[in-house]
Protein backbone atom coordinates (compact mmCIF):
# COMPACT_ATOMS: atom_id res chain seq x y z
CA UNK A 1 86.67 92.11 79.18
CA UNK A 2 90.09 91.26 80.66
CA UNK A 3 90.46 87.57 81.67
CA UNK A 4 93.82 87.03 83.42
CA UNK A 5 94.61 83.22 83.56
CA UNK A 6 97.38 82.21 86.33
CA UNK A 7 99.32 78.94 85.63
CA UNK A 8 102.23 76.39 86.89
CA UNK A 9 104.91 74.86 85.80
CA UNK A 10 105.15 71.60 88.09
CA UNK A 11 107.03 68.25 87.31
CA UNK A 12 104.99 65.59 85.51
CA UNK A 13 102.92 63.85 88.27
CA UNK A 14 102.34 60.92 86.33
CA UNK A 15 105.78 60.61 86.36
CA UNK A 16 106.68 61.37 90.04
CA UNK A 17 104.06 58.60 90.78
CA UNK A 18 105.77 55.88 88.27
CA UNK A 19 109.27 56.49 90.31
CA UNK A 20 107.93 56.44 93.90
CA UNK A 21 105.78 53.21 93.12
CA UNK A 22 109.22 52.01 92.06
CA UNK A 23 110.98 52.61 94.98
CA UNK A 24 113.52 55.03 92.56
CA UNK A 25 112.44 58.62 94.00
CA UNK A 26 115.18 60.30 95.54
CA UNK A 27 116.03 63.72 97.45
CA UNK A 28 119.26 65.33 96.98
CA UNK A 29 122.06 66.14 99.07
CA UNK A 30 119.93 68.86 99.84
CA UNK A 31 117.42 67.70 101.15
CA UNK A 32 114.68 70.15 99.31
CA UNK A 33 114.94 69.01 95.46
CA UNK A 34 114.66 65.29 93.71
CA UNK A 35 117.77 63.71 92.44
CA UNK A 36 116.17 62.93 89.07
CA UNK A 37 116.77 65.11 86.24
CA UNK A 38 114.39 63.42 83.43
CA UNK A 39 111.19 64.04 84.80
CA UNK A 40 109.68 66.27 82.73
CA UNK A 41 107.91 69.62 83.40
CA UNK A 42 104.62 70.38 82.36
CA UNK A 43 101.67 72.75 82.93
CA UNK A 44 99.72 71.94 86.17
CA UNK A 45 96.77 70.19 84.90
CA UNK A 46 94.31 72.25 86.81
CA UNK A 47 95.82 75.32 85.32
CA UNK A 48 95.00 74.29 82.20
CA UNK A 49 91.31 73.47 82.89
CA UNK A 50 91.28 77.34 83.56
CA UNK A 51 92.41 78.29 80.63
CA UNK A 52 89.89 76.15 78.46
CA UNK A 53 87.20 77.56 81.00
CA UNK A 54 88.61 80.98 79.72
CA UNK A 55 87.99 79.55 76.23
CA UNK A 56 84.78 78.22 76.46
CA UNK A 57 83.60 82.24 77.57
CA UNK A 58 85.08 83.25 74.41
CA UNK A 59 83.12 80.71 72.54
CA UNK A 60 80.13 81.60 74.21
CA UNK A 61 80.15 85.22 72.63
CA UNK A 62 82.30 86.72 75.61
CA UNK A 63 84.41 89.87 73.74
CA UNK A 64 87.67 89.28 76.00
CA UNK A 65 91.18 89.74 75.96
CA UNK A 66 92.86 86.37 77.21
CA UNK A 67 96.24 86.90 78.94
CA UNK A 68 97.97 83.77 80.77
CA UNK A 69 100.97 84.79 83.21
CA UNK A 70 103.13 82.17 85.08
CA UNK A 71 105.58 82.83 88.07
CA UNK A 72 109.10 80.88 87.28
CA UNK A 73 112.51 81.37 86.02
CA UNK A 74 111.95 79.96 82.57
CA UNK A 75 108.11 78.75 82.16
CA UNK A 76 108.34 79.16 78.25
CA UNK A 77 106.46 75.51 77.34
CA UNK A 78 103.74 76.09 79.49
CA UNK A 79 103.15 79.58 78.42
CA UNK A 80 103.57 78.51 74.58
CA UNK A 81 101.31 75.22 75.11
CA UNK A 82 98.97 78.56 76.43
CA UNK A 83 99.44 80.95 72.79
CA UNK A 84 99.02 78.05 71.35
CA UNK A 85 95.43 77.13 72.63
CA UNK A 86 94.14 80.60 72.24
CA UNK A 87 95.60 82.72 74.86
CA UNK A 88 96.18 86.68 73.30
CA UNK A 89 98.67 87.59 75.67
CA UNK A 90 101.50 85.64 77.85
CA UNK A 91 103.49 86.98 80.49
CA UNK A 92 106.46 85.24 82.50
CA UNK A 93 107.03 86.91 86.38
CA UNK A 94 110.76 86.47 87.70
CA UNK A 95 110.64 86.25 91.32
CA UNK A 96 112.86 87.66 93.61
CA UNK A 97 114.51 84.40 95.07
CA UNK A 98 115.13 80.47 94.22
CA UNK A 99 112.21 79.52 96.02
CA UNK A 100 109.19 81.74 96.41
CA UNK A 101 106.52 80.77 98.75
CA UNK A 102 102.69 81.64 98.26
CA UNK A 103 102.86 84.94 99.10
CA UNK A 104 105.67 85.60 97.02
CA UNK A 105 103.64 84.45 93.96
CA UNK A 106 100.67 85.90 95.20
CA UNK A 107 102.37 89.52 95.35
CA UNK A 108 103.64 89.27 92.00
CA UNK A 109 100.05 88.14 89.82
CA UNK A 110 98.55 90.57 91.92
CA UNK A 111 101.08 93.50 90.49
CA UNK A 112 100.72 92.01 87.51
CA UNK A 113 97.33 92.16 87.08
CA UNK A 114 97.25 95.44 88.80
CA UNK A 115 100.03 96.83 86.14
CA UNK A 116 97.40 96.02 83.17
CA UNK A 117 94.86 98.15 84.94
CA UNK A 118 93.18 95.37 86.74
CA UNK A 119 91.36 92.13 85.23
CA UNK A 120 87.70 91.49 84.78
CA UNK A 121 87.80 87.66 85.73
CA UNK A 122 91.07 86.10 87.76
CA UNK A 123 90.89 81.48 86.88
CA UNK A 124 93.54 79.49 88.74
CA UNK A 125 93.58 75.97 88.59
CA UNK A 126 92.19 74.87 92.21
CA UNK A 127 95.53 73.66 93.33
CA UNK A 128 98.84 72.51 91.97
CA UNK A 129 100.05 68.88 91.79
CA UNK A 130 103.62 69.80 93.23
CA UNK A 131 102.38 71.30 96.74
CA UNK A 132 98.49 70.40 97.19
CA UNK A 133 98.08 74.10 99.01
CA UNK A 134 95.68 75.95 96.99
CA UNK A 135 96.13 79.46 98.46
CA UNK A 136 97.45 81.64 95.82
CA UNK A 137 94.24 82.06 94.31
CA UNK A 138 92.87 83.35 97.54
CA UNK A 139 95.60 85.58 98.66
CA UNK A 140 95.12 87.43 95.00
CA UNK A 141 91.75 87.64 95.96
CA UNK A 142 92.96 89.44 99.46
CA UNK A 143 95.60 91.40 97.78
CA UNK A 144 93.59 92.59 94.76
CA UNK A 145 90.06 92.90 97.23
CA UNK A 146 88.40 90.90 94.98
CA UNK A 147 85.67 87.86 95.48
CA UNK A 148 87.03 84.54 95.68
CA UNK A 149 84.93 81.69 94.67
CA UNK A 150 86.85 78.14 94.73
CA UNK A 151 85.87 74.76 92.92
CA UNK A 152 84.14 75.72 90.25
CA UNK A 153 82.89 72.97 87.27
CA UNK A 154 81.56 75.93 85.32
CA UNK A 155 82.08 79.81 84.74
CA UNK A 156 79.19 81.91 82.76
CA UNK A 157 78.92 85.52 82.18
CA UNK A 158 75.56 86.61 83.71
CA UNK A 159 73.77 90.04 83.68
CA UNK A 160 75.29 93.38 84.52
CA UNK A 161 78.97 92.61 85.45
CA UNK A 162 78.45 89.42 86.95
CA UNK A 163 79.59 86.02 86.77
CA UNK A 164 77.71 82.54 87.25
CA UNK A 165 79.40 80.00 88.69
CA UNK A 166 78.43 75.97 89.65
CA UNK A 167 80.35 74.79 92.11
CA UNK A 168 81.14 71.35 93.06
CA UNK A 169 80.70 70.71 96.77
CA UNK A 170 80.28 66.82 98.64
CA UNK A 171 76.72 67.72 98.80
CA UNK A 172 75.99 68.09 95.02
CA UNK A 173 76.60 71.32 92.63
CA UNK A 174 75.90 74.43 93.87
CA UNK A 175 75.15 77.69 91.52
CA UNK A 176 76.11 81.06 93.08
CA UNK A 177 76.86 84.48 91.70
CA UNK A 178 79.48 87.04 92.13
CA UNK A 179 79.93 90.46 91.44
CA UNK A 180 83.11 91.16 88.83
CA UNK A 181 85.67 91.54 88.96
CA UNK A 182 86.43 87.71 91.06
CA UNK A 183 89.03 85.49 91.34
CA UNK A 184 87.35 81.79 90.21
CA UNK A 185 89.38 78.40 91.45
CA UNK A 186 88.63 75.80 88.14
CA UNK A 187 88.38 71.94 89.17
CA UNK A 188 88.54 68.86 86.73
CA UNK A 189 84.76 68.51 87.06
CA UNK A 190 84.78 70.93 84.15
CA UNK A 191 85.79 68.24 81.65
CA UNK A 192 88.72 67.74 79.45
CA UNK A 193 90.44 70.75 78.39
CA UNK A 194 91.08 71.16 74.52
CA UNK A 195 94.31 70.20 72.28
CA UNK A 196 95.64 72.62 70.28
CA UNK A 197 95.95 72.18 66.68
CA UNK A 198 98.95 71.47 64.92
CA UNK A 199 99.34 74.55 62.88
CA UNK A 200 98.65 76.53 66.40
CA UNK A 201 101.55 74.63 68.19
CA UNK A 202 104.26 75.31 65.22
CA UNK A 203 102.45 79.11 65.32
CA UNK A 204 102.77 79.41 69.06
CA UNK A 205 107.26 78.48 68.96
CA UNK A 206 107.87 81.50 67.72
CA UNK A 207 105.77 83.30 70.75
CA UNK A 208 108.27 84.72 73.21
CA UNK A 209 106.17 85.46 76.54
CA UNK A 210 106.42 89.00 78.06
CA UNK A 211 108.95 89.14 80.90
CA UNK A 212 108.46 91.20 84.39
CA UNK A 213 110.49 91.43 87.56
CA UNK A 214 109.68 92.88 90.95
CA UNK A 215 110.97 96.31 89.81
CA UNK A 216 108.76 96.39 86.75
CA UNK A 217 105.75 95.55 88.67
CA UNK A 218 107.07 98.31 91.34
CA UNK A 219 107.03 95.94 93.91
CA UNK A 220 109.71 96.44 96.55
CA UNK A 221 112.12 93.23 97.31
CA UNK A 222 111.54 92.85 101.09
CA UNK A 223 107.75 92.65 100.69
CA UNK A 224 108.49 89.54 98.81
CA UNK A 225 110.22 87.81 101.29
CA UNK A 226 109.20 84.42 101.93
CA UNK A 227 107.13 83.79 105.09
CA UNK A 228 107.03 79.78 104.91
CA UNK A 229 110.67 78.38 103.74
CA UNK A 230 110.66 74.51 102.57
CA UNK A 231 113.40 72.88 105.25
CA UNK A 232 112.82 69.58 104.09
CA UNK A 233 111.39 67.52 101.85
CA UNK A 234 111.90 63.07 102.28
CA UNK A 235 110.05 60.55 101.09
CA UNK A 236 108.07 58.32 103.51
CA UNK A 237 109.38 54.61 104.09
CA UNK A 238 105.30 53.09 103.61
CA UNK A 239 105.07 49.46 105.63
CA UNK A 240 101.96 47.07 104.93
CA UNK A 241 100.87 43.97 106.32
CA UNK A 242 98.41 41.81 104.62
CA UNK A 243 96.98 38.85 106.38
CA UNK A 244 94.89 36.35 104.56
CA UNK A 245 91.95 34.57 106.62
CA UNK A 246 90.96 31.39 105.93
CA UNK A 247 87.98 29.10 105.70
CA UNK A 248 86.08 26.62 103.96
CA UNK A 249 82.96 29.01 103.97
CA UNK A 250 81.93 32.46 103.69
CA UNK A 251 79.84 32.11 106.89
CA UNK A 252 82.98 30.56 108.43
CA UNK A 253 85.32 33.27 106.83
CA UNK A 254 83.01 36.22 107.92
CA UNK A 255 82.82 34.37 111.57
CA UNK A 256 86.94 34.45 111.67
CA UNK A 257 86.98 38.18 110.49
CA UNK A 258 84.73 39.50 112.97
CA UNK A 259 86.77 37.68 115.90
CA UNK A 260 89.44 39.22 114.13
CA UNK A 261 87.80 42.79 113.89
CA UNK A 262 86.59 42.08 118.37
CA UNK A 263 90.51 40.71 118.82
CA UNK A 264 91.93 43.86 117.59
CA UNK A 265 89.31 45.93 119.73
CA UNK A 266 88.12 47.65 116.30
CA UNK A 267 84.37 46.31 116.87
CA UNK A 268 82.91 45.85 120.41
């Protein structure tokens, strides 16, 4: 069994978050990249629930061949952090321009897989922290004419080529099954994902990841042309007003509020 594992390098959200709450988060000249150069770039977290969700099959008996691929110029730490949790294989995919859209990266894990003779199982993360768009995983599906089944808290093998999946939906889990080979979306829901042990991370430096271009994968240059282009990217000026109502009571502070609330035409 061939588990192909699709992952992201994206910048640190954590620390994104710290410099915007700051007021420090700035946009170049540009106007597409952030100014600051010592955020740090990691693997996208939901990316990395997939792969332990690929692990946990393996330590359920599964006999499969783990490979992890990432799209990017130079995702080496990612892809290590992945050899050094378990993954057999690692592959790095060059696109074709600076900044390649959905599609882009869809076309070229779809080659990819299709270059290793196809793939069993397909786990993404269910979106990335960078861009919040969640559609690769579902364009792979479309490309590669597989199953797509999205938000998933757990991944089983079942009987006879199929996979068992729980789901996490607003109205409680929900257990399906699909016919492999499918492309499963992995949410946090499915716990924390392991550490790797020391001796694997020293192991796992001297990995250098496979490395594939358009041409490799055969795939020809102006079918992996962007279709959405970023024009812009700002940050949001956020204004807040907090009024404090007063009173000597809570039946007297509740009485204010609601005139408040009937004042401002948001209760009748």
């Amino acid at each position: 069994m061939r588990i192909v594992v699709c992952i992201k390098e994206v910048l640190d959200p954590d620390a994104v978050n710290n410099y915007a709450l700051a007021g420090r988060l700035e946009i170049g000249d540009d106007g597409k990249t952030l100014t600051q150069t010592t955020i740090p770039q990691l693997m996208n977290g939901f990316d990395e629930q997939a792969i332990e969700a690929s692990l946990r099959l393996r330590d359920a008996g599964a006999d499969c061949t783990i490979c992890v691929v990432s799209v990017g110029a130079d995702p080496g730490v990612p892809l290590r952090h992945a050899a050094a949790l378990g993954a057999d294989e690692v592959a790095a995919l060059t696109p074709p321009v600076p900044a390649p859209d959905s599609h882009t990266v869809a076309s070229l894990l779809a080659g990819y897989i299709q270059s290793l003779g196809g793939a069993d199982l397909v786990l993404c993360g269910r979106q990335a922290s960078d861009d919040d768009q969640g559609v690769v995983p579902a364009l792979i599906g479309e490309m590669l004419g597989m199953p797509v089944v999205a938000i998933a808290r757990s991944v089983e093998l079942g009987d006879t080529a199929t996979l068992r999946i729980t789901r996490v939906t607003p109205d409680g889990d929900e257990v399906v099954e699909a016919a492999a080979p499918a492309v499963v979306t992995i949410s946090n829901e499915l716990g924390d994902p392991r550490y790797p042990t020391a001796a694997a991370k020293l192991k796992a430096r001297r990995v250098k990841p496979s490395v594939f271009t358009h041409e490799d994968l055969s795939l020809e240059s102006n079918a992996l042309t962007p279709r959405v282009v970023l024009t812009r990217q700002f940050v949001p000026t956020v204004q807040g007003n907090c009024e404090f109502i007063a009173g000597d009571t809570p039946a007297e502070l509740a009485d204010r509020l609601m005139a408040r609330l009937r004042e401002d035409k948001l209760l009748a």
